[in-house]
N, C-alpha and C. Protein backbone atom coordinates (compact mmCIF):
# COMPACT_ATOMS: atom_id res chain seq x y z
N UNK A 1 144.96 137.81 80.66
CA UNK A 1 145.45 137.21 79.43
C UNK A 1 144.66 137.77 78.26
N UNK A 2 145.31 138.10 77.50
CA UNK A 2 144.74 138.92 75.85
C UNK A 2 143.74 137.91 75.50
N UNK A 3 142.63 138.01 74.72
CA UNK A 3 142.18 136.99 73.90
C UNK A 3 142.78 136.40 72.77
N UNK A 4 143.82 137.33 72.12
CA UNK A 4 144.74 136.96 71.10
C UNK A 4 145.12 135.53 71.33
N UNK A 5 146.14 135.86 72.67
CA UNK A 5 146.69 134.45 73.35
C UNK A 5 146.70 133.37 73.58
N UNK A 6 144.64 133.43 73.56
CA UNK A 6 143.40 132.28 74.46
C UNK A 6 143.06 131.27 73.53
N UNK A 7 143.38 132.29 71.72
CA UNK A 7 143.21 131.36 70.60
C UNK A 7 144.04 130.26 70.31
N UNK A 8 143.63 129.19 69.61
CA UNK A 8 144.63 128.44 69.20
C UNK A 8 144.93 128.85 67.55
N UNK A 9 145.81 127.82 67.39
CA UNK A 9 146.76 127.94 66.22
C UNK A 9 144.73 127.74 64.94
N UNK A 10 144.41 127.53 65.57
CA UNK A 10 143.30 126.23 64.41
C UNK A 10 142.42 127.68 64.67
N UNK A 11 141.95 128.16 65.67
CA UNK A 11 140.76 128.99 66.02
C UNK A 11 141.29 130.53 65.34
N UNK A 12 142.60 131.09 64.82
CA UNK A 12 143.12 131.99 64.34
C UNK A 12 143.06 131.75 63.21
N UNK A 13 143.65 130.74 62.72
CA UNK A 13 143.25 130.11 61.19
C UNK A 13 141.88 130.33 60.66
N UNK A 14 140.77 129.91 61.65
CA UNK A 14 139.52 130.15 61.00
C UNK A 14 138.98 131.16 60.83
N UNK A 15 139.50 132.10 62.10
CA UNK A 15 139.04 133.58 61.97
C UNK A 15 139.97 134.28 61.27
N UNK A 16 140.98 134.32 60.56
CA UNK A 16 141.42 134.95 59.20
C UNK A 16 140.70 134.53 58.26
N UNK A 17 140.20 133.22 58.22
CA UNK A 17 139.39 132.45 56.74
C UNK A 17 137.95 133.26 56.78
N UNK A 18 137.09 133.18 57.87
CA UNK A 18 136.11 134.23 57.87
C UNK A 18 136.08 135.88 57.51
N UNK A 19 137.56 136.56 57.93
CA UNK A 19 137.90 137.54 57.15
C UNK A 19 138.37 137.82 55.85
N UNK A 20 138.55 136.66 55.14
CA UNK A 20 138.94 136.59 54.10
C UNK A 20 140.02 136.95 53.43
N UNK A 21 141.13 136.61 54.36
CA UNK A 21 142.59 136.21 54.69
C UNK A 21 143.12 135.02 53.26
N UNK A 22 143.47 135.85 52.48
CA UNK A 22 144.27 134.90 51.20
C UNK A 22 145.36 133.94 52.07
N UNK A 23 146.32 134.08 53.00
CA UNK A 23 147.24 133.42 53.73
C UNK A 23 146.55 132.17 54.12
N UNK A 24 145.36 132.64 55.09
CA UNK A 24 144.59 131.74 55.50
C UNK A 24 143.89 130.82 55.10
N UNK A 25 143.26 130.67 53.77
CA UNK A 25 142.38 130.33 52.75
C UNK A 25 143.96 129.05 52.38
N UNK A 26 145.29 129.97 52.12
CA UNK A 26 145.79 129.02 51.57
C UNK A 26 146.02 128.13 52.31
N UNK A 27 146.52 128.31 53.79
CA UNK A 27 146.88 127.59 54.68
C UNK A 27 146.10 126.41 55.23
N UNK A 28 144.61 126.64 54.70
CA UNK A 28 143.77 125.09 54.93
C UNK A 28 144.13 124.23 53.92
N UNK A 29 144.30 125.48 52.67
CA UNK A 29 144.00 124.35 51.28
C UNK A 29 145.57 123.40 51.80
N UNK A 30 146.36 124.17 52.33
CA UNK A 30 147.68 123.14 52.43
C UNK A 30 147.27 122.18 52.96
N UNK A 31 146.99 122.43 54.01
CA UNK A 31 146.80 121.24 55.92
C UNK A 31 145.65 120.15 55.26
N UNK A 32 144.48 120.91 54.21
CA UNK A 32 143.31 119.74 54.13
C UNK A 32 143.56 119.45 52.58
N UNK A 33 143.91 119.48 51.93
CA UNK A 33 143.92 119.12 50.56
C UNK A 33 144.33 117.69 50.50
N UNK A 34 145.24 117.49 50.69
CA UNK A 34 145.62 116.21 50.06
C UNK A 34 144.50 114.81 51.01
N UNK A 35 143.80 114.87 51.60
CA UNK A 35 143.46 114.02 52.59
C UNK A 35 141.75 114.51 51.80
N UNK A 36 141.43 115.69 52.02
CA UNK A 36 139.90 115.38 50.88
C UNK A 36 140.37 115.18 49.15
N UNK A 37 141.52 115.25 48.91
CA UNK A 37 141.23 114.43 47.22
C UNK A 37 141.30 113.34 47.34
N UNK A 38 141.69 112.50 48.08
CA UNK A 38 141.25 111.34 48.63
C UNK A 38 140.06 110.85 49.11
N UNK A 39 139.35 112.26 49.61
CA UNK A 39 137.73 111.39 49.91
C UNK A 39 137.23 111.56 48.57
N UNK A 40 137.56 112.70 47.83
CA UNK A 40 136.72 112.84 46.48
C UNK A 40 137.09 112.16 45.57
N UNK A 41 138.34 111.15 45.47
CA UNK A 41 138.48 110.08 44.40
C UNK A 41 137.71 108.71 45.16
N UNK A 42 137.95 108.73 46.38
CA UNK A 42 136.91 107.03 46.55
C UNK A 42 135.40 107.34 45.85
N UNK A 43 134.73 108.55 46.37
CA UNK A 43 133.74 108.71 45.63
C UNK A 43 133.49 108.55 44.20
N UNK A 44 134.32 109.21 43.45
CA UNK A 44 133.93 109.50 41.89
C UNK A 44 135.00 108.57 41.09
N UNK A 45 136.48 108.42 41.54
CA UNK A 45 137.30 106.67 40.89
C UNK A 45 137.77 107.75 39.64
N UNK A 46 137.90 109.41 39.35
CA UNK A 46 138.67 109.61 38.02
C UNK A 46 139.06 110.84 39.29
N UNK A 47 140.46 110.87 38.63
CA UNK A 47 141.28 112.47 39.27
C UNK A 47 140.78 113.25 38.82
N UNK A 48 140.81 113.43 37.64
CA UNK A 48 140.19 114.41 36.73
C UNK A 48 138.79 115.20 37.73
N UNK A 49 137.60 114.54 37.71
CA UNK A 49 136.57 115.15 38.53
C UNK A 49 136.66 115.50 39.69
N UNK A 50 137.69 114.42 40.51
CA UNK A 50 138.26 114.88 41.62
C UNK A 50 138.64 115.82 41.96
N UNK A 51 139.43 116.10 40.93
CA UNK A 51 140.56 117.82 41.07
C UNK A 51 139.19 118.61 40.86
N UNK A 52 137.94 118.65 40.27
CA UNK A 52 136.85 119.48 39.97
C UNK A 52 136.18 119.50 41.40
N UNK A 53 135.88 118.05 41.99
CA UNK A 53 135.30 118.43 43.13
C UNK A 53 136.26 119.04 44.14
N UNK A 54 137.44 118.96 44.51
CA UNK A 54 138.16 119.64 45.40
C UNK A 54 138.25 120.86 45.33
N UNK A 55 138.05 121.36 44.05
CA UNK A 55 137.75 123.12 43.90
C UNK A 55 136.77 123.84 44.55
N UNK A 56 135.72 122.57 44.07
CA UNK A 56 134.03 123.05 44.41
C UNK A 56 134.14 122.90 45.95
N UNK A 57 135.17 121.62 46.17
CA UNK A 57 134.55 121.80 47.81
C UNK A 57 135.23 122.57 48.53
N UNK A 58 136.53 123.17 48.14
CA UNK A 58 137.13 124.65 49.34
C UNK A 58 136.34 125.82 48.53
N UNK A 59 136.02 125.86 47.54
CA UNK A 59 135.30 127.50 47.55
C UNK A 59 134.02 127.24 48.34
N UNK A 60 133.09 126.42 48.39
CA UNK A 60 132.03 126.11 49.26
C UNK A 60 132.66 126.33 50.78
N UNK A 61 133.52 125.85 51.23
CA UNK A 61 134.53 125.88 52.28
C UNK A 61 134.52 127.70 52.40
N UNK A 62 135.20 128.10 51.87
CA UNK A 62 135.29 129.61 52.07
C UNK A 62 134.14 130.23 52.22
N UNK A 63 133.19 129.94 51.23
CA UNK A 63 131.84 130.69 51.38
C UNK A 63 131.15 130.71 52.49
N UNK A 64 131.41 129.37 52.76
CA UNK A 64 130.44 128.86 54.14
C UNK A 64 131.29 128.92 55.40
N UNK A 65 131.93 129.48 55.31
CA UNK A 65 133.07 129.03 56.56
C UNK A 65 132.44 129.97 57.84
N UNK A 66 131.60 131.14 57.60
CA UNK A 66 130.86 131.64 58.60
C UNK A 66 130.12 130.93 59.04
N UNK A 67 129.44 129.75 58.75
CA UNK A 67 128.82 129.15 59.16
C UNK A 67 129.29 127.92 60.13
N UNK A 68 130.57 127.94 60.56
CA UNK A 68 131.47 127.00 61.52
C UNK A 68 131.10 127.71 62.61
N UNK A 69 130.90 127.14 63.36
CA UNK A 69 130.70 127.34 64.70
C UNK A 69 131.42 126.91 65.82
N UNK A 70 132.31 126.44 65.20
CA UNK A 70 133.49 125.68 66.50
C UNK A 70 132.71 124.67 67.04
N UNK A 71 131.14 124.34 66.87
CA UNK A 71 130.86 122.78 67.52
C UNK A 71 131.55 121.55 66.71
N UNK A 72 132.21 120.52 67.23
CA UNK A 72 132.54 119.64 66.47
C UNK A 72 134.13 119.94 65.71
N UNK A 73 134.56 119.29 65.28
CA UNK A 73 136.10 119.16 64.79
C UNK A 73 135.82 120.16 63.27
N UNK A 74 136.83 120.88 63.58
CA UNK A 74 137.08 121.82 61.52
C UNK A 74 136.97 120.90 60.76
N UNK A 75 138.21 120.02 61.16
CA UNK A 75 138.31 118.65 60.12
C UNK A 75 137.34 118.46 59.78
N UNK A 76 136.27 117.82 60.92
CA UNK A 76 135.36 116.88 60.20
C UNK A 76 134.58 117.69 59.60
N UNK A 77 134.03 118.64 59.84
CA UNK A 77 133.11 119.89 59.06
C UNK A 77 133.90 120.25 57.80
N UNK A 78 134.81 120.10 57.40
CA UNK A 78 135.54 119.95 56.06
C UNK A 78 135.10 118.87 55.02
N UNK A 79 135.56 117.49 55.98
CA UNK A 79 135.35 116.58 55.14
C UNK A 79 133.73 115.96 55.16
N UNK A 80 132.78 116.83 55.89
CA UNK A 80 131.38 116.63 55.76
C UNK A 80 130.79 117.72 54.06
N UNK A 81 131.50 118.72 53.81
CA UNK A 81 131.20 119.71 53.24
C UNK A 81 131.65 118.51 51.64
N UNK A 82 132.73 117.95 52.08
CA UNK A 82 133.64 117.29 50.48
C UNK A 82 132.53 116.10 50.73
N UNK A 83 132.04 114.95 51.93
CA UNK A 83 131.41 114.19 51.05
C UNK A 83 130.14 114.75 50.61
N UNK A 84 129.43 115.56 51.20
CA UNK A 84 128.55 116.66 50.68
C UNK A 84 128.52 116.72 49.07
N UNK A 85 129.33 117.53 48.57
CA UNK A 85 130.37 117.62 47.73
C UNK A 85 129.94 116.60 46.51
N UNK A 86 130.43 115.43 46.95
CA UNK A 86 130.78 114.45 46.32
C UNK A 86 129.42 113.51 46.07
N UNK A 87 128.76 113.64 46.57
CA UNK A 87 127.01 113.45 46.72
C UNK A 87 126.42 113.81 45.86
N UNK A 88 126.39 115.40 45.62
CA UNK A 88 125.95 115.90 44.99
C UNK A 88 126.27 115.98 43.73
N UNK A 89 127.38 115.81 43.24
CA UNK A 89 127.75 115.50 41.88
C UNK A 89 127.40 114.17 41.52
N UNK A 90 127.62 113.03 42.76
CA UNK A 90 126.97 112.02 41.98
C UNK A 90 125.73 112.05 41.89
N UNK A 91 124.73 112.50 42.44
CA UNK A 91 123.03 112.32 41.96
C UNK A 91 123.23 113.16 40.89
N UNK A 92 123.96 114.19 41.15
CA UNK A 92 123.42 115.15 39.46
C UNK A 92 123.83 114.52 38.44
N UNK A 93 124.37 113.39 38.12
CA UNK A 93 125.25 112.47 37.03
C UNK A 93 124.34 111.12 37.03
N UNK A 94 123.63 111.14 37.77
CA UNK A 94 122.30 109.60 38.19
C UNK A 94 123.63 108.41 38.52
N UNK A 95 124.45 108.55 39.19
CA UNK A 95 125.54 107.35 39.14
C UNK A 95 124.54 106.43 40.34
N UNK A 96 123.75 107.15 41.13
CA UNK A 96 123.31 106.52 42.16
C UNK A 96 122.22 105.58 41.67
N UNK A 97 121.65 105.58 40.51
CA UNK A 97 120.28 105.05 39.96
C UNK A 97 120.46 103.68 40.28
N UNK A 98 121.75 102.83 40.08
CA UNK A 98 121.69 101.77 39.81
C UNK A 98 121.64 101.10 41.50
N UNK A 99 120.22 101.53 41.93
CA UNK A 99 119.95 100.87 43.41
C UNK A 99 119.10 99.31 43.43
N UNK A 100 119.48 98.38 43.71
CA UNK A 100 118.33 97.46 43.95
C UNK A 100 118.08 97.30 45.29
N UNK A 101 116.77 97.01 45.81
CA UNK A 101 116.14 96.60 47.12
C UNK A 101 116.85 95.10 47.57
N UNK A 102 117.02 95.44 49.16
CA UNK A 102 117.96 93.85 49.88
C UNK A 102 116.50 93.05 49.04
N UNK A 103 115.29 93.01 49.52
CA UNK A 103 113.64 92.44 49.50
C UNK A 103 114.60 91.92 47.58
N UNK A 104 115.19 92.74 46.96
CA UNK A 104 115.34 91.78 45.51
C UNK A 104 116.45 90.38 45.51
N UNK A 105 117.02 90.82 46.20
CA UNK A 105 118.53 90.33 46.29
C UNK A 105 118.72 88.57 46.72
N UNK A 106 117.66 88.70 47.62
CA UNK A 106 117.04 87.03 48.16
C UNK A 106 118.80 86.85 49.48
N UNK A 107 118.71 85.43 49.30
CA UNK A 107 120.24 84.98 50.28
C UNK A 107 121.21 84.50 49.63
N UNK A 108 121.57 85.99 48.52
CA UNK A 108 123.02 85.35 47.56
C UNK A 108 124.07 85.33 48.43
N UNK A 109 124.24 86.59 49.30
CA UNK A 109 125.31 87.34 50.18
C UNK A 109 125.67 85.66 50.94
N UNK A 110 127.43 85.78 50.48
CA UNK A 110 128.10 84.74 50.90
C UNK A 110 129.22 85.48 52.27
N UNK A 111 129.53 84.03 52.99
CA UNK A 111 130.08 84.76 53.88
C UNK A 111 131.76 84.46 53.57
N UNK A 112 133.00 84.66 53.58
CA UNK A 112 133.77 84.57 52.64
C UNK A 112 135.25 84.83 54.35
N UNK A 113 135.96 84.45 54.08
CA UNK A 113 137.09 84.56 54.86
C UNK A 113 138.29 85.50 54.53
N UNK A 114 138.22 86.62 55.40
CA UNK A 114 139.10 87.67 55.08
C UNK A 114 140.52 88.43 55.20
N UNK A 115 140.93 87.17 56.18
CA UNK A 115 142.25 86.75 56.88
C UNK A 115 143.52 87.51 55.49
N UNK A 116 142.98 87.33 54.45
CA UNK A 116 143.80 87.18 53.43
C UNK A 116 144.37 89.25 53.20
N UNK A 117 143.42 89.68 54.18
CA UNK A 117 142.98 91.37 54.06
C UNK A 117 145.37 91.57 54.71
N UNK A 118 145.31 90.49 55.25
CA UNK A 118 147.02 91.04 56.06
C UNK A 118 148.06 90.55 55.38
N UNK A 119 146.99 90.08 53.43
CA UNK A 119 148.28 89.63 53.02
C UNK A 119 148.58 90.92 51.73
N UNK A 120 147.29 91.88 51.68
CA UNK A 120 147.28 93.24 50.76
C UNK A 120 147.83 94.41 51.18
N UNK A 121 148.05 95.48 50.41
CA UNK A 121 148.51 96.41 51.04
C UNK A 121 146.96 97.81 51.21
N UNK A 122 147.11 98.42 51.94
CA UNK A 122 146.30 99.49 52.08
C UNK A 122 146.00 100.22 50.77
N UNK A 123 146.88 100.43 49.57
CA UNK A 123 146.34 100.68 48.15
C UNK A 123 146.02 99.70 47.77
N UNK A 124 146.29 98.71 47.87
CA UNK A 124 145.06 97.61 46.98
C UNK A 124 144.24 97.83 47.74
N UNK A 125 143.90 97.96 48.84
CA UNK A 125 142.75 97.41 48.73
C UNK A 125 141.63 98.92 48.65
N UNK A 126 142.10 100.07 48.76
CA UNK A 126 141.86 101.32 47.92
C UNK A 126 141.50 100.99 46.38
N UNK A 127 142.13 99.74 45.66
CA UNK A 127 141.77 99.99 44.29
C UNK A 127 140.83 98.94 44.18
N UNK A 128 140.70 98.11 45.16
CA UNK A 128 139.82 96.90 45.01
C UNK A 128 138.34 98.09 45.38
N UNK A 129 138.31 99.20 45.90
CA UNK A 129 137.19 99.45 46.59
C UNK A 129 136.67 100.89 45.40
N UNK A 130 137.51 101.46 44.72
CA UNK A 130 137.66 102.34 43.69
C UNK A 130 137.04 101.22 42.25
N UNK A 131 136.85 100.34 42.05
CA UNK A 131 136.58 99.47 40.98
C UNK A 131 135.23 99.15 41.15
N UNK A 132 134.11 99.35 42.90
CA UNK A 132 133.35 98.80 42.72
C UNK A 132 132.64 100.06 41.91
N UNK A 133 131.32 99.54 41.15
CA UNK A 133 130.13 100.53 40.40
C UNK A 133 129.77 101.64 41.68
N UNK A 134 129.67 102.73 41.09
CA UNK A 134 129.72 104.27 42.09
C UNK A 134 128.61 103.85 42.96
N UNK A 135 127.05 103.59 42.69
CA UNK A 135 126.28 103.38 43.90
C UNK A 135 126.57 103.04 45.13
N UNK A 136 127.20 101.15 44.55
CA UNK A 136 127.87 100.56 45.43
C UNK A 136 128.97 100.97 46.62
N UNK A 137 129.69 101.80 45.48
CA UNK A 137 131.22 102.41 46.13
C UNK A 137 130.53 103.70 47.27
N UNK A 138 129.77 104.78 46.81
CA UNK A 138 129.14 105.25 47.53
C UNK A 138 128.79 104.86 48.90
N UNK A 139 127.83 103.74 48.74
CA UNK A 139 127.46 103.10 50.10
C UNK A 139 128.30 102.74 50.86
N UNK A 140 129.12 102.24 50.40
CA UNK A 140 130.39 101.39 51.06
C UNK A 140 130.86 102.72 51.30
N UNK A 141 131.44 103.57 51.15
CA UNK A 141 132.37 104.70 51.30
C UNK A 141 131.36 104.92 52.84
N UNK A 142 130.55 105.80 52.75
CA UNK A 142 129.29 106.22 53.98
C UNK A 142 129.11 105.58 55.07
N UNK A 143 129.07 103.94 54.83
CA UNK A 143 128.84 103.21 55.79
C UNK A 143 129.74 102.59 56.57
N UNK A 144 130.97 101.91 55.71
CA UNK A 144 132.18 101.64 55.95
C UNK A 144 133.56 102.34 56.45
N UNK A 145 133.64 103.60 55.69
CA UNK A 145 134.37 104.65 55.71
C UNK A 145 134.21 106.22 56.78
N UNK A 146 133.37 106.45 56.27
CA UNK A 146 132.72 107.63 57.01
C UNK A 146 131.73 107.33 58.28
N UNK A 147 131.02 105.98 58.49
CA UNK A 147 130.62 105.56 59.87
C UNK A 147 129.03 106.31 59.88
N UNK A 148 128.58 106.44 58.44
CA UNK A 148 127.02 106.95 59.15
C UNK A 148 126.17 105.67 58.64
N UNK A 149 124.78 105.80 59.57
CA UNK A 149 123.84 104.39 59.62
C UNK A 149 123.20 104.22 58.24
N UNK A 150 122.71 103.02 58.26
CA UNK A 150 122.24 103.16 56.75
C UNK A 150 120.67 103.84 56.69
N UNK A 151 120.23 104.26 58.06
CA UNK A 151 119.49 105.29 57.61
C UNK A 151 119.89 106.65 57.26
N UNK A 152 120.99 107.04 57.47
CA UNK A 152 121.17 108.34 57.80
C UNK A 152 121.97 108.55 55.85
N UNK A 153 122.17 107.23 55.64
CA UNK A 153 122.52 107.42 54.18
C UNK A 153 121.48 106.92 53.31
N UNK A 154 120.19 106.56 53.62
CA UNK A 154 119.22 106.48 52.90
C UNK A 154 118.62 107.72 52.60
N UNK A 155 118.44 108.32 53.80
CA UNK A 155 117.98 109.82 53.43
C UNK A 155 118.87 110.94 52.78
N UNK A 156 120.60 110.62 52.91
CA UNK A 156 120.88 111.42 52.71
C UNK A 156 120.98 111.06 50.46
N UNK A 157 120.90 109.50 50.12
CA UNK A 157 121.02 109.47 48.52
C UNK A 157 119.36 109.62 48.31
N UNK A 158 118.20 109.69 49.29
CA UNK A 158 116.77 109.44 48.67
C UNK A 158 116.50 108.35 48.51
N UNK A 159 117.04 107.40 49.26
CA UNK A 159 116.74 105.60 48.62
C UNK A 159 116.04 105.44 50.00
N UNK A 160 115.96 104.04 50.22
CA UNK A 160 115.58 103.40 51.22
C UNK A 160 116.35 102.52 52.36
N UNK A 161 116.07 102.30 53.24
CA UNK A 161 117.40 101.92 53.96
C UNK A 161 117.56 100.59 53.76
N UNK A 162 116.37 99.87 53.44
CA UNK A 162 116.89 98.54 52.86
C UNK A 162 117.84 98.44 51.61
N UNK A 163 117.55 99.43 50.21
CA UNK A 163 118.57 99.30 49.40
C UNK A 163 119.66 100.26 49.96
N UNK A 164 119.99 101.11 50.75
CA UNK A 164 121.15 100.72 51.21
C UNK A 164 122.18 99.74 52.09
N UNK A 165 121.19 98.98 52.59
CA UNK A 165 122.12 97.88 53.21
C UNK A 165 122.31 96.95 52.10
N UNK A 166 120.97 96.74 50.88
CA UNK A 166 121.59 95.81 50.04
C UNK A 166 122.85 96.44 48.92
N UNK A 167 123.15 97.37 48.89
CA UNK A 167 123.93 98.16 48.03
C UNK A 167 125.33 97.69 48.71
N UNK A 168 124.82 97.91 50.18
CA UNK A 168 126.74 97.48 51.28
C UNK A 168 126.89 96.32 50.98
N UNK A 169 125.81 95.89 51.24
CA UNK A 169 125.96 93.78 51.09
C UNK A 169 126.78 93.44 49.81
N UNK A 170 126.10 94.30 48.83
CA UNK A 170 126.54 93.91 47.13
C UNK A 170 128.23 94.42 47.01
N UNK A 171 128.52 95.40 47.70
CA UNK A 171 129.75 96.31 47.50
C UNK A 171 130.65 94.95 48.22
N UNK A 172 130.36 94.48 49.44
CA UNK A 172 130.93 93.96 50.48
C UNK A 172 131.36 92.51 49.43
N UNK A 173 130.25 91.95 48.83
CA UNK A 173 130.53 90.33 48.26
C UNK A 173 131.91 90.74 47.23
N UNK A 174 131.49 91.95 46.60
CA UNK A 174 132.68 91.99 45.64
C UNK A 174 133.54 92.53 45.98
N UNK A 175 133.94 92.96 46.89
CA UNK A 175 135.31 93.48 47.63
C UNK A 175 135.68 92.30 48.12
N UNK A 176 134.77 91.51 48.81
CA UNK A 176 135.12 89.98 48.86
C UNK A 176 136.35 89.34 48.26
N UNK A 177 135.42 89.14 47.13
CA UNK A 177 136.29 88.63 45.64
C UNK A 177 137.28 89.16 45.37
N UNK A 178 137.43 90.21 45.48
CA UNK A 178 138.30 91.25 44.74
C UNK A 178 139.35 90.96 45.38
N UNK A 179 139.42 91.41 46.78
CA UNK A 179 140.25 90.85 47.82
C UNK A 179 140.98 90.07 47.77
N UNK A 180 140.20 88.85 47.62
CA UNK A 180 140.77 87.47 47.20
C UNK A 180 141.52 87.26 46.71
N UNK A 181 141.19 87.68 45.29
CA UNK A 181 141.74 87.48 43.93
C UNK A 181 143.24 88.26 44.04
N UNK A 182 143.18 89.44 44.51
CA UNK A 182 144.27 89.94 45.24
C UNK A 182 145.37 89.88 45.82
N UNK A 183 144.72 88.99 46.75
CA UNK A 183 145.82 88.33 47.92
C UNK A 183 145.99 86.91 47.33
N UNK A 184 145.48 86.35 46.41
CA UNK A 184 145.97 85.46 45.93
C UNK A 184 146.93 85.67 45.11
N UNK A 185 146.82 86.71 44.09
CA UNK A 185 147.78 87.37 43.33
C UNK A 185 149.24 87.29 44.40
N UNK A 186 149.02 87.95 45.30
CA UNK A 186 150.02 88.08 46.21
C UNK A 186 150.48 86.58 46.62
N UNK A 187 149.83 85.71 47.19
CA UNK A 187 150.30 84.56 47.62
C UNK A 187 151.24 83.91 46.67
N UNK A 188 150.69 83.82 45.86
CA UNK A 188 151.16 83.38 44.31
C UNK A 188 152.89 83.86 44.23
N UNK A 189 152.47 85.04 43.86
CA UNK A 189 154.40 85.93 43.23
C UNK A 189 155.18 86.56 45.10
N UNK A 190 154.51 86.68 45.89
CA UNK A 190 155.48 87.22 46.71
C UNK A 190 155.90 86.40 48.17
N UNK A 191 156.20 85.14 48.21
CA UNK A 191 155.86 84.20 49.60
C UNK A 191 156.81 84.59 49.97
């Protein structure tokens, strides 16, 4: 059997993108685009920068694409590169500054009933989570979204892992609310 053959559709794709295959280059931006301007608006909440980081993050994508190694999913090595990406524009903008320590926070964190989550739709509650302050939204995005520990996102904003769990806690009370207020909206006009 040829090695041609042995490739897949995904493993040909990458090795035109490493040759620097215009077809190829376009053919990710098709397949991955619309799914990372989506990770890069939960992050940053304006299209505008969005459409800036999605640039930054496929030419980084191209540049670096020798550096794929086939361990691990393309995908996810895509959308590691965009929240990458999206990281980095927020510290260079200080959106992350506004950190407080759980040790400040004391036992405000209420515990709140969320039943009401099956009376919203999947964009609300995208806009309930796009409204919180970027730190917040950050954390929540990392921890909630993307599934890494809150150490592994302490080191990766420079904070501490306690203010990132109090950053989730804080994101979490007001998505709470938000929620709420939401699905009450809904209860209200649509029974």
């Amino acid at each position: 059997m040829e090695l041609k053959n042995a490739l897949t559709d995904e493993e040909r794709l990458i090795a035109a993108c490493k040759n620097g295959k215009p077809w190829a280059q376009k053919r990710v931006y098709e397949l991955y685009a619309p799914a990372m301007m989506s990770v890069c608006v939960r992050y940053v909440n304006d299209r505008e920068t969005a459409r800036d980081l999605l640039q930054d993050g496929f030419i980084k994508i191209f540049t670096k694409i020798d550096t794929f190694a086939g361990v691990g999913s393309f995908a996810g090595w895509i959308r590691q590169i965009f929240v990458t990406t999206a990281l980095e524009f927020l510290r260079h903008n200080d959106a992350l500054k506004q950190s407080t320590s759980i040790d400040e926070m004391g036992d405000r964190v209420i515990d709140v009933d969320l039943s009401v989550l099956d009376k919203i739709s999947a964009d609300d509650l995208m806009a309930c989570i796009a409204k919180l302050p970027a730190g917040y939204r950050t954390v929540f995005n990392l921890y909630a979204v993307e599934g890494y520990s809150h150490a592994e996102i302490a080191e990766m904003l420079e904070i501490t892992e306690s203010t990132s769990r109090s950053q989730f806690m804080r994101a979490r009370k007001i998505l709470q609310k938000n929620v709420l207020l939401t699905g009450s909206y809904y209860a209200r006009h649509y029974k």
